[in-house]
Protein backbone atom coordinates (compact mmCIF):
# COMPACT_ATOMS: atom_id res chain seq x y z
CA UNK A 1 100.51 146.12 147.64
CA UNK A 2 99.08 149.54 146.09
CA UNK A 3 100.48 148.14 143.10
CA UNK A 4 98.38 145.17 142.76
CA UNK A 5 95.52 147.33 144.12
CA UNK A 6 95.35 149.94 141.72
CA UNK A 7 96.61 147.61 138.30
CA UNK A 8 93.46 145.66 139.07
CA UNK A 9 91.16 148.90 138.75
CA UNK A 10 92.97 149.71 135.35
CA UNK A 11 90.97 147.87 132.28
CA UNK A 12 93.91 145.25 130.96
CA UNK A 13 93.68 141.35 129.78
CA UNK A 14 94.36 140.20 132.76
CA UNK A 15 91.68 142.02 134.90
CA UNK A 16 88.79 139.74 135.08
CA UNK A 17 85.39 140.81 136.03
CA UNK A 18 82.63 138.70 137.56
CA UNK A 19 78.64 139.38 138.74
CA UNK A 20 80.13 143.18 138.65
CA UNK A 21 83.03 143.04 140.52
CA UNK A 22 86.47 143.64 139.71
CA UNK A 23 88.53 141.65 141.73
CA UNK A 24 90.06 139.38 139.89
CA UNK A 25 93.54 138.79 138.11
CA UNK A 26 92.82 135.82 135.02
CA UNK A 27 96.12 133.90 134.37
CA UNK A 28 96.03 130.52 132.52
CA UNK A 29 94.08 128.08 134.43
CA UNK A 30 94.12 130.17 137.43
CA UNK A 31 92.60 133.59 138.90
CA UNK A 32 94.01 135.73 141.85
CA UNK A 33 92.17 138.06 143.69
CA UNK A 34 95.22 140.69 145.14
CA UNK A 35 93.03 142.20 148.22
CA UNK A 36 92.69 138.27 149.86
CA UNK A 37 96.80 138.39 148.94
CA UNK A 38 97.83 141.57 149.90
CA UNK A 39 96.59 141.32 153.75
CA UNK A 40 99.94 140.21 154.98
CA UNK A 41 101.66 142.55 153.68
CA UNK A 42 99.16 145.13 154.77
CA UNK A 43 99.25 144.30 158.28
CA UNK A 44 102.94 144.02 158.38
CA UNK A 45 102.98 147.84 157.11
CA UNK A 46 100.55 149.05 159.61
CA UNK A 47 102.06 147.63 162.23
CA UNK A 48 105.61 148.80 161.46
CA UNK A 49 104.23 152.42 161.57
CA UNK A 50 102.32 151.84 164.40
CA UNK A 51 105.28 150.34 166.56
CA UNK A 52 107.92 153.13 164.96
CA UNK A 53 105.46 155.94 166.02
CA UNK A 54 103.84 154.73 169.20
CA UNK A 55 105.29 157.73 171.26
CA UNK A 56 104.11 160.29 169.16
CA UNK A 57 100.70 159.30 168.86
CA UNK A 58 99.47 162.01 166.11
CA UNK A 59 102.34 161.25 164.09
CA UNK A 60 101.20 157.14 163.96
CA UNK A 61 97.41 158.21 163.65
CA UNK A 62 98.22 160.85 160.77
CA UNK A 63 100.74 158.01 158.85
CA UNK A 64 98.95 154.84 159.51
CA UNK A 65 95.45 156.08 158.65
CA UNK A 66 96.24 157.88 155.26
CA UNK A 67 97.96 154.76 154.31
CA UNK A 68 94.66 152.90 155.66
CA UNK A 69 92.47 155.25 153.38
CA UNK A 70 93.92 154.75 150.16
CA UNK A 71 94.04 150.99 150.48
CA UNK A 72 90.25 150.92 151.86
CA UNK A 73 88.86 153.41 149.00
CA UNK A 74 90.90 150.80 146.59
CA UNK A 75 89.83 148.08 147.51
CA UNK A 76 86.31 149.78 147.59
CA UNK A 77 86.70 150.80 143.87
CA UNK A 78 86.33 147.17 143.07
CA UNK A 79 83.81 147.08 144.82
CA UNK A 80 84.44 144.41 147.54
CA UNK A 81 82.65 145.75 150.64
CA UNK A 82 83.53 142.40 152.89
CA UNK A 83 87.57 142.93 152.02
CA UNK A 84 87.56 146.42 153.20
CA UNK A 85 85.83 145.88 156.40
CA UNK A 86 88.28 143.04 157.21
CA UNK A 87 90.91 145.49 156.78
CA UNK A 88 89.68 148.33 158.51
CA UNK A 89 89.01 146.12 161.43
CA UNK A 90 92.95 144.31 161.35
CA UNK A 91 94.42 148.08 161.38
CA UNK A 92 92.12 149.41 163.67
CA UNK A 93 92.59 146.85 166.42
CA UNK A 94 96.34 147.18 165.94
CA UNK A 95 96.09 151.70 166.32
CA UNK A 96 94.62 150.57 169.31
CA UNK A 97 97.14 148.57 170.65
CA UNK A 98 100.03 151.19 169.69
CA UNK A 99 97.99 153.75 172.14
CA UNK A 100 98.51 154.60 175.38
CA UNK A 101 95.86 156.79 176.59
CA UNK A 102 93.00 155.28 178.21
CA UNK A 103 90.93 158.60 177.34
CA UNK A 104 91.93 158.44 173.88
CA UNK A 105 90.69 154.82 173.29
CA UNK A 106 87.74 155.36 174.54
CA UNK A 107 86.94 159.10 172.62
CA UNK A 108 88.17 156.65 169.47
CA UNK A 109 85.93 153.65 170.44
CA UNK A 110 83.08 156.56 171.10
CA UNK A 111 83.58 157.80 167.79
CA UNK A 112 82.92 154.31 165.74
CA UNK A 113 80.28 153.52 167.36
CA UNK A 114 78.73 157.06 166.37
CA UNK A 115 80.03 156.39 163.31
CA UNK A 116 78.44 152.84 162.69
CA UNK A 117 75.26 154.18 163.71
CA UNK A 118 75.31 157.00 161.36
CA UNK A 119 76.09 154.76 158.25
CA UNK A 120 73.36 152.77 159.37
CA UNK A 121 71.24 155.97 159.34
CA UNK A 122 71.87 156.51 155.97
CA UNK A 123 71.43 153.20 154.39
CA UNK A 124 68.28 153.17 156.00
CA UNK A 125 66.93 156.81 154.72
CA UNK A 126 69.20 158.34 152.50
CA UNK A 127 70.42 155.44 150.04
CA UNK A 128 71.24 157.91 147.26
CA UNK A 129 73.70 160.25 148.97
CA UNK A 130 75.47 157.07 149.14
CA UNK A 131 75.27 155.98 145.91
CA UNK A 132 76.34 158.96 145.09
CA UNK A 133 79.59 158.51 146.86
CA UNK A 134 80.52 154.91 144.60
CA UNK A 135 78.53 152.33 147.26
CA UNK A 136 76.00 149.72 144.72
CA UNK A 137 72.62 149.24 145.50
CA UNK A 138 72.97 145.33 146.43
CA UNK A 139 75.29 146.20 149.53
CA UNK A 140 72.02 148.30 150.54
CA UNK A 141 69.74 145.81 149.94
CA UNK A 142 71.30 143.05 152.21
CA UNK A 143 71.30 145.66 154.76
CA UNK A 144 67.88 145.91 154.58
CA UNK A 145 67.18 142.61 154.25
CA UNK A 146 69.38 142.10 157.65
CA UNK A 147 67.10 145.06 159.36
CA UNK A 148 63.78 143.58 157.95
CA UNK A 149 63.89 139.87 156.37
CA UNK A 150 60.25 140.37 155.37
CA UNK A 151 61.43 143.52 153.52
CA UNK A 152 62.78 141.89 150.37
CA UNK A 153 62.09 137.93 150.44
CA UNK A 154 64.23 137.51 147.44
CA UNK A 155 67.47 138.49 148.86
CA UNK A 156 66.60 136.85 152.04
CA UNK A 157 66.22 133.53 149.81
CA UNK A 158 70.05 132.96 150.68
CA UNK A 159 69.82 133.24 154.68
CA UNK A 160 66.74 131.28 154.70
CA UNK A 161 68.00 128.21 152.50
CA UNK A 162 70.81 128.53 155.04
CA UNK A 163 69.09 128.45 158.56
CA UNK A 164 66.79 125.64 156.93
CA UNK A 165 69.86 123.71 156.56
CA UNK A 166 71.42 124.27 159.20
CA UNK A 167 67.94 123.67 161.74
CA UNK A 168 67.35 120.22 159.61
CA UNK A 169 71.32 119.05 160.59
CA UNK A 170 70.00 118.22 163.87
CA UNK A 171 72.10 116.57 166.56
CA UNK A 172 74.69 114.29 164.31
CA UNK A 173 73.71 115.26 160.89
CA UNK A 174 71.02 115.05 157.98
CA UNK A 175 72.76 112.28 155.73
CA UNK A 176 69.29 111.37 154.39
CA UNK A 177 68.62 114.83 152.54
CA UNK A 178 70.29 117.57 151.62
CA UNK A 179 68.78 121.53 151.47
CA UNK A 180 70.36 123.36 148.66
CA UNK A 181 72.00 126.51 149.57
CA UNK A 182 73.22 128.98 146.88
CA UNK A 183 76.86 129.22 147.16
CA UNK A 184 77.11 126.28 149.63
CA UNK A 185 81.21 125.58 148.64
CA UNK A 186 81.75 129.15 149.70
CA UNK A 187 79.80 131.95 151.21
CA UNK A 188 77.74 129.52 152.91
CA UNK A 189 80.20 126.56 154.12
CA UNK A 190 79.19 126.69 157.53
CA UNK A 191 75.62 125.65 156.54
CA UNK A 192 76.51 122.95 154.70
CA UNK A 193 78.96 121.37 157.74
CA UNK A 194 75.87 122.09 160.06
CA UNK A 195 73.48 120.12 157.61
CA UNK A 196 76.29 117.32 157.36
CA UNK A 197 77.39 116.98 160.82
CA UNK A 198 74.99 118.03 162.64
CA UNK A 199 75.34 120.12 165.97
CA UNK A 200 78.17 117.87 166.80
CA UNK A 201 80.75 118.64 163.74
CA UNK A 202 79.59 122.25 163.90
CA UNK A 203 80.68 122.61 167.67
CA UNK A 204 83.71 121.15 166.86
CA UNK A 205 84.43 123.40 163.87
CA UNK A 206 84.05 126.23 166.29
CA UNK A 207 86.09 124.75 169.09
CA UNK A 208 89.04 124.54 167.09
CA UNK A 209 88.58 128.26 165.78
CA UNK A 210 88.78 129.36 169.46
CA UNK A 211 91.28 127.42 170.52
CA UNK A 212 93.19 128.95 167.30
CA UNK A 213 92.79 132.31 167.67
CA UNK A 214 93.49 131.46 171.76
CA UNK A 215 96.75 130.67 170.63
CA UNK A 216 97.35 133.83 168.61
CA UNK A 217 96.24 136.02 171.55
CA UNK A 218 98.44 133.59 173.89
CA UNK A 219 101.35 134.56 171.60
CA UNK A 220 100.74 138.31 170.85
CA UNK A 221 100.97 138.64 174.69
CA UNK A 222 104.28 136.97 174.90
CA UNK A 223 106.46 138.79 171.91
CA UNK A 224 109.21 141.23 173.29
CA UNK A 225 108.69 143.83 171.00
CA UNK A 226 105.99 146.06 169.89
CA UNK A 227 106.18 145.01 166.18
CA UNK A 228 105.45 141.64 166.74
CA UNK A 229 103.09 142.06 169.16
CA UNK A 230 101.22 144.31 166.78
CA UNK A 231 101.44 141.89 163.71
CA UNK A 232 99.96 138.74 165.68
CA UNK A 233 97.29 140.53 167.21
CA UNK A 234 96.29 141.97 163.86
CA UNK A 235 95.74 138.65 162.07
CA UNK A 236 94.31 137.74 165.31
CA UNK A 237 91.61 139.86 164.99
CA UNK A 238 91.62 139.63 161.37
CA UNK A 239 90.66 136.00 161.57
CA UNK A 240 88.46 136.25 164.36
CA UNK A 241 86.55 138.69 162.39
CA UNK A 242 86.72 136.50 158.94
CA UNK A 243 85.18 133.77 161.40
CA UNK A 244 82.61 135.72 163.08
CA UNK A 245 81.31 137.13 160.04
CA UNK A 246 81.07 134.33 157.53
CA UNK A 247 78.93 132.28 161.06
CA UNK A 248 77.06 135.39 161.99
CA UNK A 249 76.11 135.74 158.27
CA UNK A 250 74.71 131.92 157.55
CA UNK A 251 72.19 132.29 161.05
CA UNK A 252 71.30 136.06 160.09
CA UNK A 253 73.17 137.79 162.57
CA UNK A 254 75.02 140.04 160.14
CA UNK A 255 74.20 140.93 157.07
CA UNK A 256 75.49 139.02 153.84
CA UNK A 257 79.20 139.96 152.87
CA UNK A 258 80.78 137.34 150.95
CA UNK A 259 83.78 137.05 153.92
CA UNK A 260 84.55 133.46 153.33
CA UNK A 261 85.15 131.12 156.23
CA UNK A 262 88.90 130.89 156.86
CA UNK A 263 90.51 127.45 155.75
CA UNK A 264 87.44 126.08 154.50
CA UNK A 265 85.13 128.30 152.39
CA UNK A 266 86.66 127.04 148.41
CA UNK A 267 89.05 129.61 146.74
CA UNK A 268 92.36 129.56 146.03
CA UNK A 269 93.22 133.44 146.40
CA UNK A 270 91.79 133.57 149.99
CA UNK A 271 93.25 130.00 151.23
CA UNK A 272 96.60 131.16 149.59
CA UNK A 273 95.90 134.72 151.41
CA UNK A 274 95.40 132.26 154.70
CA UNK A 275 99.15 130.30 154.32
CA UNK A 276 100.69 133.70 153.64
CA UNK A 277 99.08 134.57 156.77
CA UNK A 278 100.18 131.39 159.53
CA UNK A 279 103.89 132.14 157.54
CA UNK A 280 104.03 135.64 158.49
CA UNK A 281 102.82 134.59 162.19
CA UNK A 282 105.79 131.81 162.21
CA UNK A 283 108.40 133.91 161.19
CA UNK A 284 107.20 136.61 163.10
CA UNK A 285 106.90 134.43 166.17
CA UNK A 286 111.09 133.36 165.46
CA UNK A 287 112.60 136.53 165.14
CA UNK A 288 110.86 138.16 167.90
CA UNK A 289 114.22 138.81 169.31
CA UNK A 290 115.66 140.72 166.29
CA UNK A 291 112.48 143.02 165.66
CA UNK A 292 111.53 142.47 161.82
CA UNK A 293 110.41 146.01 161.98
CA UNK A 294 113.72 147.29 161.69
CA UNK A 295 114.29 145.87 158.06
């Protein structure tokens, strides 16, 4: 995994790079981006640490979060700000989990939300310290443009071509028209299923995500062991977050990320990131009985 992370940062032939962003491996005929990959495997580490450790809780904070630095300042380095929230939010879920004391979740929880509103505080007045630090000036700017549309029209131009497709989808779908939205295969698939099936298809979309990650919460409960319970809940939350985001983002809830909407948004590297994913759960979910974190 740190393999793949770090060869991707190192100029070779194989390192693509596109709109500024190294993320990409080039093969023949085919690209692979290692972060959507690597998120199994990932989650599977934390969780073995966190389930090995879970009675000594500064041991399991110490381990799992310097492994949880590297990868995030890694994936960071490409820059891929989406990715790295995605993971921060999988392992932290799962730390939580592994804890057992009620005061100590809640001095943690306390802590991000300080935090949060801190970073916020300095996008918002003190954009060069961070640039100073390796953040890019666009992941400021659709901040900003989150905070205050009116601030920057042109980088609201995305959102807006979005909510005007999704508001003209009405009840059962605009088949007459289309709205073009800028990355509409991708980024922006929700908008285009709203505009297409209206209300209707978009409720459904949405009722089978809940009822999906339902059944990953259903089954995280019912595994024997920590380990499993730990991996489950992690690509629980992991998709739940994916989902949340990529929604929240086309309606201008959240600010723009480029999280792409699981099993739909087009790209190979993140659908083959989401098979690797329901595998892991599967096998996972058979060998609860033997513990997989023992091997």
């Amino acid at each position: 995994m740190v393999i793949l992370l770090v060869g991707i940062l190192i100029p070779n032939p194989l390192v693509s790079t596109i709109n500024g962003a190294t993320r990409w491996y080039q093969f023949p005929g085919i690209s692979l981006q290692p972060s959507e990959v690597a998120k199994s495997m990932f989650i599977i580490v934390i969780a073995h640490f966190a389930a090995k450790y879970e009675r000594v809780i500064w041991k399991q904070l110490l381990i799992t979060w310097s492994l949880v630095a590297v990868i995030l300042l890694l994936i960071m380095r490409q820059p891929d700000l989406g990715t790295t929230i995605v993971y921060f939010v999988s392992a932290f879920t799962i730390s939580i989990l592994a804890l057992k004391s009620t005061k100590l979740i809640i001095t943690i929880l306390a802590s991000l939300v300080v935090a949060v509103s801190g970073g916020l505080y300095l996008v918002v007045y003190h954009v060069t310290l961070l640039e100073k630090i390796g953040f890019k000036s666009y992941q400021f700017r659709r901040i900003h443009t989150w905070l205050d549309p009116a601030s920057d029209p042109n980088s609201f131009y995305q959102v807006d071509r979005s909510l005007k497709a999704i508001g003209s989808g009405t009840m059962s779908g605009n088949n007459s028209s289309s709205v073009y939205i800028p990355e509409s295969h991708t980024d922006m698939i929700f908008s285009t299923i709203a505009n297409q099936f209206g209300f209707i298809g978009a409720s459904l979309l949405l009722i089978l995500f809940m009822l999906f990650i339902h059944q990953l919460i259903i089954a995280a409960l019912h595994m024997k062991n920590s380990f499993s319970t730990y991996v489950i809940a992690g690509f629980a939350m992991m998709f739940a977050f994916n989902i949340f985001e990529n929604i929240a983002m086309t309606i201008g809830l959240m600010p723009l990320t480029g999280i792409p909407l699981p099993f739909i948004s087009y790209g190979g590297s993140s659908t083959l990131g989401n098979m690797i994913a329901l595998g892991t759960i599967l096998a996972v979910i058979k060998n609860d009985d033997t513990s997989l974190s023992r091997t």
